[in-house]
C-alpha atoms as a PDB file:
ATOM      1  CA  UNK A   1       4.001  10.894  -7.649  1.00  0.00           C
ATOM      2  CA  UNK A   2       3.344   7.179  -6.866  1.00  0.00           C
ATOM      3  CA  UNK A   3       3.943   5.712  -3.378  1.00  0.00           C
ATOM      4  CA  UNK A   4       3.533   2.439  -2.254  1.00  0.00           C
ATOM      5  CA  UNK A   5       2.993   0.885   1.076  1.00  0.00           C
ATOM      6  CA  UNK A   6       3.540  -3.000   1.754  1.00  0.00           C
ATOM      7  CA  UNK A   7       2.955  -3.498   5.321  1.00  0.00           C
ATOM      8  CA  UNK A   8       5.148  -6.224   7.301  1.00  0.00           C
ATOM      9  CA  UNK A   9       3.239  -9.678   6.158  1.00  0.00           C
ATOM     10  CA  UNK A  10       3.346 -10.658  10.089  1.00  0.00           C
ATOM     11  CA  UNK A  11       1.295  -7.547  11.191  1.00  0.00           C
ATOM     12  CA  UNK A  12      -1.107  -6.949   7.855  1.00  0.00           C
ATOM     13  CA  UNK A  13      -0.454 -10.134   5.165  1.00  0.00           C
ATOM     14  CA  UNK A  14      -1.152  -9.789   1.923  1.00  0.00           C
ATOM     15  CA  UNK A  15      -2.333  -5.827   1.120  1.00  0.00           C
ATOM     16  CA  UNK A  16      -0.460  -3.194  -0.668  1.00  0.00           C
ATOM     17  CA  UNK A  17      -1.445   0.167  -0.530  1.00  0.00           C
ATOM     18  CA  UNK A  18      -0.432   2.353  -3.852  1.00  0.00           C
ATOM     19  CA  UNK A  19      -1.208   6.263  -4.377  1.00  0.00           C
ATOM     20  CA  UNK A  20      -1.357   7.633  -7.511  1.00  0.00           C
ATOM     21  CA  UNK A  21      -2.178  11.450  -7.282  1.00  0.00           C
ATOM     22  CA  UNK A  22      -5.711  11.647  -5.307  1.00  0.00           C
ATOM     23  CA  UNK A  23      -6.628   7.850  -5.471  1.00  0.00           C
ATOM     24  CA  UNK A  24      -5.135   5.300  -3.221  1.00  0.00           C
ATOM     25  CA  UNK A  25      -5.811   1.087  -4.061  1.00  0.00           C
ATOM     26  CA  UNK A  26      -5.088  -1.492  -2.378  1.00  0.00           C
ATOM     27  CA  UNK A  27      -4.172  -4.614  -4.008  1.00  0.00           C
ATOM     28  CA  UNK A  28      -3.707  -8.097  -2.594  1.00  0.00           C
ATOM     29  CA  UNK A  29       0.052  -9.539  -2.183  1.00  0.00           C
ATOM     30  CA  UNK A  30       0.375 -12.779  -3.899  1.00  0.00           C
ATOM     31  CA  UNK A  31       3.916 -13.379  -3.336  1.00  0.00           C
ATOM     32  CA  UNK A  32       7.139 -11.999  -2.141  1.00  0.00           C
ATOM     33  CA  UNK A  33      10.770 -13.103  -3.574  1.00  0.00           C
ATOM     34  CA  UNK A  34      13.123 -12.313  -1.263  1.00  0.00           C
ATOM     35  CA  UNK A  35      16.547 -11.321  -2.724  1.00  0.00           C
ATOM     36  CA  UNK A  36      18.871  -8.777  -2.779  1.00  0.00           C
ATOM     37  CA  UNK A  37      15.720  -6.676  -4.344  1.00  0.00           C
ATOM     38  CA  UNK A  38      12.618  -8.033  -2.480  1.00  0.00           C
ATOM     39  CA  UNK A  39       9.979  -8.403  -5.698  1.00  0.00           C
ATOM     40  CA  UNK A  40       6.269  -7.918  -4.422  1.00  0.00           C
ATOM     41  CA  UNK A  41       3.744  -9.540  -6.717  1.00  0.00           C
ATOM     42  CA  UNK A  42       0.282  -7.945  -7.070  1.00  0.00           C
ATOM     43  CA  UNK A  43      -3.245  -8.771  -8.093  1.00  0.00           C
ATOM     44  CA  UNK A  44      -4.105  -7.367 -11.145  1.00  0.00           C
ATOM     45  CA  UNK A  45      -7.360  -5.741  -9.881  1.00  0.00           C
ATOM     46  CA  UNK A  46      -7.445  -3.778  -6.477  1.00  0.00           C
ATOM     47  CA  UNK A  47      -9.478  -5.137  -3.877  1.00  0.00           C
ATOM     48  CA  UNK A  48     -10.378  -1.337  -3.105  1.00  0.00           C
ATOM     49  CA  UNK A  49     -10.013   2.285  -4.487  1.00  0.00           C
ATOM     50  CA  UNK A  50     -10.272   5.166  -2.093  1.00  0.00           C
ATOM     51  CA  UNK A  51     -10.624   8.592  -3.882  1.00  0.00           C
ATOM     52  CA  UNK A  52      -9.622  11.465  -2.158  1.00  0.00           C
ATOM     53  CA  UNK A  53     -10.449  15.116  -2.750  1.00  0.00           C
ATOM     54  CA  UNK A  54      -6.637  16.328  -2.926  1.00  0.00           C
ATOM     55  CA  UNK A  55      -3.645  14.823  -3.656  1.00  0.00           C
ATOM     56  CA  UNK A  56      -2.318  16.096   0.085  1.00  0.00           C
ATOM     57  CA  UNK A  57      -5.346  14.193   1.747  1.00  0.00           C
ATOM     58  CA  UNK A  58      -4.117  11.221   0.141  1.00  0.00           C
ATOM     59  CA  UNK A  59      -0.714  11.888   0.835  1.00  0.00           C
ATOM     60  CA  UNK A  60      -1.615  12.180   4.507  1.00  0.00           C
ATOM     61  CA  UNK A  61      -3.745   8.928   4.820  1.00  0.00           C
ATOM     62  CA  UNK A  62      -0.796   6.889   2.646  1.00  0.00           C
ATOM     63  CA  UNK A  63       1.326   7.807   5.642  1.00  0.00           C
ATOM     64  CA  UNK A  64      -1.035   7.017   8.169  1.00  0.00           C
ATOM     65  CA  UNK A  65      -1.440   3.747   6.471  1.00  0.00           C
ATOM     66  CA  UNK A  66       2.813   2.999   6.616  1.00  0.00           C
ATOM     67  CA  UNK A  67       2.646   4.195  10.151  1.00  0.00           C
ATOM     68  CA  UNK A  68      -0.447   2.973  11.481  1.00  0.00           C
ATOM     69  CA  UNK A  69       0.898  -1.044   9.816  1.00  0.00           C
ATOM     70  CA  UNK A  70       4.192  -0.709  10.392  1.00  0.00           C
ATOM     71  CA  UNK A  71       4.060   0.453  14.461  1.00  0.00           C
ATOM     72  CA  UNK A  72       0.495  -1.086  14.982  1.00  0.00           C
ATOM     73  CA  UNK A  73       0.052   2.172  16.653  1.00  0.00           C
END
């Protein structure tokens, strides 16, 4: 299963963080069209790649990730 996490651009502008299975990337925002869909536009290369050794580790550090940039906490 894929997940993706786009942090709020005033707290953590321009990353995205996408999991797919044990690996999580993050990718640099370009743009953002706001709509009644809100379209985020990636790079085509991450900036990183974090492999993790299960697919429940990444799972857990995906969430950290949407918690830790959405709350600041």
């Amino acid at each position: 299963m894929i997940k993706q996490v786009t942090p709020e651009r005033e707290y953590a502008p321009e990353r995205s963080y996408i999991q797919n299975g044990t690996e999580i990337k993050c990718y640099k925002v370009l743009s953002v069209d706001n709509g009644i869909d809100q379209i985020i536009h990636l790079s085509d290369d991450p900036i990183f790649t974090i492999k993790m050794p299960s697919e429940e580790s990444a799972r857990l550090l995906i969430e950290d990730l949407y918690y830790g940039e959405y709350t600041g906490a």
